[in-house]
Protein backbone atom coordinates (compact mmCIF):
# COMPACT_ATOMS: atom_id res chain seq x y z
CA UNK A 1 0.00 11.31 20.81
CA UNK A 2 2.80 13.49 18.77
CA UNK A 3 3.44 11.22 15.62
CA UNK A 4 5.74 10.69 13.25
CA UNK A 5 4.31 8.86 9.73
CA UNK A 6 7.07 8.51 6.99
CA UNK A 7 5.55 8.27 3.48
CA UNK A 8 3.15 11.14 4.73
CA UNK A 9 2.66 12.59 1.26
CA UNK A 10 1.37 9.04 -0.36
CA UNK A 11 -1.56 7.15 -0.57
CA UNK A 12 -1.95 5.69 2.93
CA UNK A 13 -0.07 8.14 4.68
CA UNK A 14 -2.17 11.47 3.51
CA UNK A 15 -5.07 9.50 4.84
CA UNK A 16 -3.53 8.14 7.91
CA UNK A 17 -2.22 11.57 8.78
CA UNK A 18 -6.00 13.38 8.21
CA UNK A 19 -7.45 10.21 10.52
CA UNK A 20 -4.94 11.11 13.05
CA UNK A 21 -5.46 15.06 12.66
CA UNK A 22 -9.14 14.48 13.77
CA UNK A 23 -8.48 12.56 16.72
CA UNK A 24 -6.31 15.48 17.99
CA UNK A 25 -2.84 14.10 17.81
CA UNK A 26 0.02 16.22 16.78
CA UNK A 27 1.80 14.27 13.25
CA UNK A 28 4.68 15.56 11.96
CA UNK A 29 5.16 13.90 8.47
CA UNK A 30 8.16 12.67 6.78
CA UNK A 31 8.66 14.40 3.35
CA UNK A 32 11.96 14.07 0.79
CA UNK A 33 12.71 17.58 -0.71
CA UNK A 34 10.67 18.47 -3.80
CA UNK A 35 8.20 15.69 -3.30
CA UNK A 36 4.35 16.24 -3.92
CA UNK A 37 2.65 17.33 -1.22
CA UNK A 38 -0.69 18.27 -2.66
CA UNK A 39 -2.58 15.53 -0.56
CA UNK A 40 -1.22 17.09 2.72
CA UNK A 41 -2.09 20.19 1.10
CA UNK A 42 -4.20 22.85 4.01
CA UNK A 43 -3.29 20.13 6.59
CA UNK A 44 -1.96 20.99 10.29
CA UNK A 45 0.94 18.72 9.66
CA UNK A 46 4.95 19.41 10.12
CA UNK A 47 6.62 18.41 7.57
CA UNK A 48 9.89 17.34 8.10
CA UNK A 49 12.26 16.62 5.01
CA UNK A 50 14.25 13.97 4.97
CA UNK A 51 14.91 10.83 3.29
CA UNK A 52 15.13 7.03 4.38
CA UNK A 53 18.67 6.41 2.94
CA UNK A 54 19.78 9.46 4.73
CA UNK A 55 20.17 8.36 8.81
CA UNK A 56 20.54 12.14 9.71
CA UNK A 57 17.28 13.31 8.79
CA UNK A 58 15.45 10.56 10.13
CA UNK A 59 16.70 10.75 13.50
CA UNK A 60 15.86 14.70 13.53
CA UNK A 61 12.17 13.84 12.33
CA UNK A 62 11.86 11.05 14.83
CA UNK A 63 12.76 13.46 17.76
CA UNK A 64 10.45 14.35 20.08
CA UNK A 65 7.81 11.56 18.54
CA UNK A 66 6.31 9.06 21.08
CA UNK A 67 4.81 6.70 18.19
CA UNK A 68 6.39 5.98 14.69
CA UNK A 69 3.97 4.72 11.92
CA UNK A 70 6.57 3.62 9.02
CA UNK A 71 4.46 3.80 5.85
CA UNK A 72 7.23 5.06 3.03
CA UNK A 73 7.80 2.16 0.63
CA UNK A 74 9.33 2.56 -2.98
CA UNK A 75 5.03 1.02 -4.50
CA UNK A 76 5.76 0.08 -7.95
CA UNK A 77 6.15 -2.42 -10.69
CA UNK A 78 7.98 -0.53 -12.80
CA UNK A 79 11.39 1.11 -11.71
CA UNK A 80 14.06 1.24 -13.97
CA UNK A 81 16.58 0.41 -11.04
CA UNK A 82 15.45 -2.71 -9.23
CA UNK A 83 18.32 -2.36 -6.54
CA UNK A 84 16.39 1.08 -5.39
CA UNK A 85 13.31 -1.43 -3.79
CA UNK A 86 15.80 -3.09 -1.93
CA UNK A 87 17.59 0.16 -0.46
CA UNK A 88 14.50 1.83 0.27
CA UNK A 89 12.12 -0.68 1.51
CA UNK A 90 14.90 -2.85 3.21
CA UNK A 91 17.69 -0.95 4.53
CA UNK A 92 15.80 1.96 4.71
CA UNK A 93 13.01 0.23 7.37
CA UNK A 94 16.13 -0.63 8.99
CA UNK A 95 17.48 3.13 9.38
CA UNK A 96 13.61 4.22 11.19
CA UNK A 97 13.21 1.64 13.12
CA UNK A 98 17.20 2.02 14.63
CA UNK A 99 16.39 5.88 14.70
CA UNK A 100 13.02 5.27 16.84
CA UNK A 101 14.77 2.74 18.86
CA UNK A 102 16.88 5.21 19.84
CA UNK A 103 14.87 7.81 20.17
CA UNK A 104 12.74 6.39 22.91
CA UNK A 105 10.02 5.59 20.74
CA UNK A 106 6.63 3.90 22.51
CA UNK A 107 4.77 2.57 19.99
CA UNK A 108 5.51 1.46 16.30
CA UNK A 109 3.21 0.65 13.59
CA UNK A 110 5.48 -0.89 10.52
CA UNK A 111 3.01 -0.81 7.04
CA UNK A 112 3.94 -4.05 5.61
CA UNK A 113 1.75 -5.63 2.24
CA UNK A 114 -0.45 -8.38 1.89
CA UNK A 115 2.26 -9.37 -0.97
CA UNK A 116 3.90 -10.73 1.74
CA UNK A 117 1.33 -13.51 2.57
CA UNK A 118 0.01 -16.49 1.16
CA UNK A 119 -0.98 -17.11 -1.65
CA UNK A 120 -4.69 -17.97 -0.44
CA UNK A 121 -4.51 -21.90 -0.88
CA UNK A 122 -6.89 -23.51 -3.31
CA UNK A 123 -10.60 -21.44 -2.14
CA UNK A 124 -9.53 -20.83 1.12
CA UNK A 125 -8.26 -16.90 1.26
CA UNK A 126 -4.91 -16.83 2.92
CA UNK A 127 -4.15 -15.02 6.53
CA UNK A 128 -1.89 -13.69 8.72
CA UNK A 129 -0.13 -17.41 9.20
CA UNK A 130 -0.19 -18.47 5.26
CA UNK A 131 3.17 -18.15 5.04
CA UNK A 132 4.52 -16.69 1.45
CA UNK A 133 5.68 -19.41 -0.81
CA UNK A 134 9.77 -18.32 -2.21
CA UNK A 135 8.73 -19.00 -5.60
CA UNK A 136 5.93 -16.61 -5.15
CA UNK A 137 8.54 -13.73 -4.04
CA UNK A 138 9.11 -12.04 -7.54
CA UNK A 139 12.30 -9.59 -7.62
CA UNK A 140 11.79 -6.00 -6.85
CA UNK A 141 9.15 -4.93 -4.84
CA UNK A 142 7.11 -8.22 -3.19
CA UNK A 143 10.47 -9.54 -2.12
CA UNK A 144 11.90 -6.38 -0.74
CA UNK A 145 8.48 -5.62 1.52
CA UNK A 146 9.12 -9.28 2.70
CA UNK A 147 12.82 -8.37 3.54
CA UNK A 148 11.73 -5.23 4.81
CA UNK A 149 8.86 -6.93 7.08
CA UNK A 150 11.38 -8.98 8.31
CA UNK A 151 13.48 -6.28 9.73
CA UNK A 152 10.46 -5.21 11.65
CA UNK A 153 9.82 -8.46 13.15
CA UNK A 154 13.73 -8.84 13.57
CA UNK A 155 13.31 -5.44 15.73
CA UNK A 156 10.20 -6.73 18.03
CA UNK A 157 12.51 -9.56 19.01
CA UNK A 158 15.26 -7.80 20.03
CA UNK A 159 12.87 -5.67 22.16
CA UNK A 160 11.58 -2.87 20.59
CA UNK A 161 7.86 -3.35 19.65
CA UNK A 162 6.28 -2.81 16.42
CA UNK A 163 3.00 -3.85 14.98
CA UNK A 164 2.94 -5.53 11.13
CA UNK A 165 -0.02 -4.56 9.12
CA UNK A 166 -0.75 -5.63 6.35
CA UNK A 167 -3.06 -3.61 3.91
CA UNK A 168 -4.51 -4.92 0.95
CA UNK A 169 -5.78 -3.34 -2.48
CA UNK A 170 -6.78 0.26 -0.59
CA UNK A 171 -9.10 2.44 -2.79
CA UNK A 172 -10.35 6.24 -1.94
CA UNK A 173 -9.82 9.47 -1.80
CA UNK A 174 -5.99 11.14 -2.04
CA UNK A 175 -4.51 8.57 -4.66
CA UNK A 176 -2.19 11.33 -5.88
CA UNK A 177 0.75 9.06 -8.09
CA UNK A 178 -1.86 7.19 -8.21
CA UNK A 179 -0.56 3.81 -6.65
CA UNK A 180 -1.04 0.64 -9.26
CA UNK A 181 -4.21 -0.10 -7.37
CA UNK A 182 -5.35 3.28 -7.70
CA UNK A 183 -4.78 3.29 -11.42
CA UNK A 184 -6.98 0.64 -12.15
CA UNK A 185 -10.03 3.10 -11.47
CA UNK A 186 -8.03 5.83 -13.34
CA UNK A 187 -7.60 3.83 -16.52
CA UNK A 188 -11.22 2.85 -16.07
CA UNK A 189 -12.76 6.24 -16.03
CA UNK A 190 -10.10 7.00 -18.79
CA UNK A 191 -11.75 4.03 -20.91
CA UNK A 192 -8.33 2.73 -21.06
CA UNK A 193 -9.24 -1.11 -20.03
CA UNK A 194 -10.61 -2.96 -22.87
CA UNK A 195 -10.09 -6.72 -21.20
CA UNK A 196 -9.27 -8.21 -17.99
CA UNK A 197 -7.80 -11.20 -16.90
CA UNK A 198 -8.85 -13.96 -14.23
CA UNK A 199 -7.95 -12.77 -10.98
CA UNK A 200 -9.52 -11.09 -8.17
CA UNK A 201 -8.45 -8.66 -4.78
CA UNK A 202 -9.35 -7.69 -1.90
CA UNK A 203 -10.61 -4.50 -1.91
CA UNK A 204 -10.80 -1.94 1.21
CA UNK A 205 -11.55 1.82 1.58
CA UNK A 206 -7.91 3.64 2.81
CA UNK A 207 -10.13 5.59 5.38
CA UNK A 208 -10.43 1.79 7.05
CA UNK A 209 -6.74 1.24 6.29
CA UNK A 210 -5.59 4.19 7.85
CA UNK A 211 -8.32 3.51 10.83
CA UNK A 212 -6.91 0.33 11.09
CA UNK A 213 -2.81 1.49 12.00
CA UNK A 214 -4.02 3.56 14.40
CA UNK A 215 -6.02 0.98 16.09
CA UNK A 216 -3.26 -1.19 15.82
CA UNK A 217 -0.88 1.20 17.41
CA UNK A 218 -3.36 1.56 20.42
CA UNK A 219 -4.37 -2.12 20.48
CA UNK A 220 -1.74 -4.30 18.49
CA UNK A 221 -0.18 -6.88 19.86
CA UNK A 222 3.62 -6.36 19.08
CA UNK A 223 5.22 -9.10 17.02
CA UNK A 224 1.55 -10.14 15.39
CA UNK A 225 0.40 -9.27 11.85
CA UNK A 226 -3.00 -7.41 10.85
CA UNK A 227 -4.54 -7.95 7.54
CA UNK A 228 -6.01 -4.19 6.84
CA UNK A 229 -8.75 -5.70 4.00
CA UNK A 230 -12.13 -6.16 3.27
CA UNK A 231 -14.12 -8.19 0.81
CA UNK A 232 -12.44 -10.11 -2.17
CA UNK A 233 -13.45 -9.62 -5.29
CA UNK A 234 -12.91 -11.12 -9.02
CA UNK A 235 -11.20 -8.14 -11.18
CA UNK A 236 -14.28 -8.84 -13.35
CA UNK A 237 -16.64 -7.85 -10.37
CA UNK A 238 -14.79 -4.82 -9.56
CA UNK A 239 -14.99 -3.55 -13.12
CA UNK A 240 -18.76 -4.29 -12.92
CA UNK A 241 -18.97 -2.16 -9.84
CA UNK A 242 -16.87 0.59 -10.94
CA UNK A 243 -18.84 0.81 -14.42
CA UNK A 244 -22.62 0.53 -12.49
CA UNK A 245 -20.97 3.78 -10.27
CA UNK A 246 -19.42 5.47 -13.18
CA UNK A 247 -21.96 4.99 -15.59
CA UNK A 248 -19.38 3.25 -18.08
CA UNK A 249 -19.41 0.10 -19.52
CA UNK A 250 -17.54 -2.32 -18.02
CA UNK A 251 -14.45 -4.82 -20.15
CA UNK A 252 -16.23 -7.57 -21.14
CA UNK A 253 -12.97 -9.82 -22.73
CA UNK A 254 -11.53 -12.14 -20.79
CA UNK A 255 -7.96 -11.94 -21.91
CA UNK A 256 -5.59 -15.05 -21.60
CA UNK A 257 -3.14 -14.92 -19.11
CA UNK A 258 -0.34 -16.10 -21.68
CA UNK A 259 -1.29 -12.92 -24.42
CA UNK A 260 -1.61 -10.73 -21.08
CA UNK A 261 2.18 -11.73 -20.43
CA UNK A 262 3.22 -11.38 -24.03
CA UNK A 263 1.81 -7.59 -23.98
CA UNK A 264 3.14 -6.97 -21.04
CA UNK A 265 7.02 -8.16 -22.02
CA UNK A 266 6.48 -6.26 -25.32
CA UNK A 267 5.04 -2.95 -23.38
CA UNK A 268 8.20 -3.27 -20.64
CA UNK A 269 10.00 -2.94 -24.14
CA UNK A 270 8.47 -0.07 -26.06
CA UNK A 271 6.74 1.99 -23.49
CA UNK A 272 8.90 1.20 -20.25
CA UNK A 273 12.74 1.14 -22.45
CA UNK A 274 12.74 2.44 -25.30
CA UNK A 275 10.70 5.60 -24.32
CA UNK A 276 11.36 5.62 -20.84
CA UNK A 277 7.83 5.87 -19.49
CA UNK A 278 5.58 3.99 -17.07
CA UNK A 279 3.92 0.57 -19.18
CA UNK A 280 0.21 -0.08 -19.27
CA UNK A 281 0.95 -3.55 -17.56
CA UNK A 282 4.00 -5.00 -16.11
CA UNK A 283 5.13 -8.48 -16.10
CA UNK A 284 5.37 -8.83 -12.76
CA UNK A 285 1.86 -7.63 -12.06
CA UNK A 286 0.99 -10.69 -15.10
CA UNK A 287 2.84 -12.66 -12.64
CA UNK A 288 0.92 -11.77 -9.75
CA UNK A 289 -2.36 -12.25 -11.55
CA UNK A 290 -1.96 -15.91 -11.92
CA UNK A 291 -3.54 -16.79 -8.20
CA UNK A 292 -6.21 -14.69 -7.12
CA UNK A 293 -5.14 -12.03 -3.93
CA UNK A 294 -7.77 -13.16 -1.93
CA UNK A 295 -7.36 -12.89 1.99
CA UNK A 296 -9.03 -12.80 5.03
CA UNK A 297 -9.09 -9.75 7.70
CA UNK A 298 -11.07 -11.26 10.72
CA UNK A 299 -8.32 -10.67 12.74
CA UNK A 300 -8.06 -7.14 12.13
CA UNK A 301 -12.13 -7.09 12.58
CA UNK A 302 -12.10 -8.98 15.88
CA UNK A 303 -8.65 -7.90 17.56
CA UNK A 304 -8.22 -4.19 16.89
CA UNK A 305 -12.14 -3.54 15.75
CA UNK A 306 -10.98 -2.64 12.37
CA UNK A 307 -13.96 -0.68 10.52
CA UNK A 308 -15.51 -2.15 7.38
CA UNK A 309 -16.98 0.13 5.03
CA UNK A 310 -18.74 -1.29 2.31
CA UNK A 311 -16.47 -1.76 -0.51
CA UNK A 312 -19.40 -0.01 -3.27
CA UNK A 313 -17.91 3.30 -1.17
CA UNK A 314 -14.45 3.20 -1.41
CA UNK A 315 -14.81 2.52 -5.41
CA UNK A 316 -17.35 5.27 -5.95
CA UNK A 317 -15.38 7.74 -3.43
CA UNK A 318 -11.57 6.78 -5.64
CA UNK A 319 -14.05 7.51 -8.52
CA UNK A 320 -15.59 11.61 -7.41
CA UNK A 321 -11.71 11.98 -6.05
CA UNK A 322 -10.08 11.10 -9.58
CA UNK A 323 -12.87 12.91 -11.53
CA UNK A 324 -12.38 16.06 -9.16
CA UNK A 325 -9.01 16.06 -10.11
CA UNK A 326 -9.03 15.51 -13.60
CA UNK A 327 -8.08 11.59 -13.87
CA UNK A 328 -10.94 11.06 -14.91
């Protein structure tokens, strides 16, 4: 296999391109110019600049590739220019998948989000045919990885295959931004939570997520969607594992979901406006808090044989990686 995975210096991708590296396939990652590379960092990768908006590049990266996994997405809940989601994630999934096409790519993986499903309805945790509720689709970045998931599925009809998967709240190792799941462990070790509201995830180790586009590249069915997840969990639980594997003590306030949205408008405000940083909370992660992200990955399990580490791992591996590097 010679591979191309865009996003190759992120979260997902710096594992996906290490779980390809050991099973002997060539990977030549896609890279914009001056980005962070320290997770590829000692790698036998090619790095190929190049940007998503930028048709050019990605057609030279793409050469020469026989499968595409298209991880690059613009993760965030916080950009000061909401239009950029939409460029990147939409048009710019549009740009690498035409580029593949034409490049006589064999197999495509597309990296979509479990954003773009459900909500799980009632108890029941939602899957691959819950299909996501408009109201549900808040601006920015859920609606523009359901645009951009479209695009892929609008791609597999017209004939050129690709595989949806759809990770879920991936913790481990390489977390370099860190992504906003990853800084829930950061601002944990950093004794930065003091409450948490009523919601839960589902939680998976990113050395199963990046297992799992590989598997579905050699066993996905094109067209179909793959929940990449694990075990759901109330944010309260999670807190109580990370402080039982951290030796911290764990938030014990439950905070209401209308004074969580109230600090969150007033910290988009001060911290995110007025002086232009990154806010503690967002109010579209409030937003999302509201029904728990609970969903279930049998499909993944049974279908592609999807690896399940315990979940206990992946937070006490994020937890040695963010200490080792100083997060924490």
């Amino acid at each position: 296999m010679k591979a191309l995975v865009t996003g190759a210096t992120g979260f997902i991708g710096s594992n996906l391109v290490r779980a390809l590296l050991d099973d002997g396939a060539q990977v030549r990652g896609l890279a914009r110019p001056g980005s962070d590379r320290r997770a590829l960092q000692g790698l036998s990768v090619d790095i190929a600049e190049g940007d998503l908006l930028d048709v050019a590049s990605l057609r030279r990266a793409v050469a020469g590739c026989d499968t595409l996994f298209h991880v690059a997405a613009l993760y965030a809940y916080w950009p000061p220019d909401r239009d950029l989601f939409y460029r990147v994630n939409v048009e710019g999934t549009r740009n690498v998948l035409e580029a593949a096409r034409d490049a006589g790519v064999q197999r495509t993986v597309f990296t979509s989000s479990s954003a773009t499903i459900g909500p799980a309805n009632g108890t029941r945790p939602a899957n691959e045919e819950t299909p996501a509720k408009t109201g549900d689709l808040l601006k920015g970045y859920k609606e523009s990885k359901y645009l951009a998931e479209q695009e892929a599925i609008k791609a597999n009809a017209a004939g050129f295959p690709v595989v949806v998967v759809n990770p879920t709240a991936p913790m481990g190792p390489w977390d370099v931004k860190p992504t906003p799941t990853g800084r829930i462990v950061r601002d944990f070790l950093l004794g930065k939570m003091f409450g948490y509201v009523d919601t839960g995830l589902n939680v998976v180790h990113v050395r199963d997520v990046a297992r799992g586009h590989i598997l579905a590249a050699e066993r996905g069915k094109p067209g179909r969607r793959y929940i990449l997840g694990n075990r759901n969990m109330a944010l309260r639980e999670i807190f109580q594992a990370l402080g039982t594997i951290a030796g911290r003590r764990p938030p014990r306030l439950r905070v209401p979901y209308a004074l969580a949205l109230a600090f969150a408008h007033l910290d988009e405000l001060v911290e995110g406006r007025m002086a232009r940083g990154t806010p503690r909370a967002t109010v579209a992660e409030v937003k999302l808090s509201r029904k728990p992200m609970y969903f279930d990955a049998s499909r993944a399990v049974q279908e592609l044989g999807m690896p399940q580490t315990s979940v206990e791992e992946a937070l006490s591996d994020a937890v040695d990686w963010f200490r080792d590097h100083a997060h924490g």
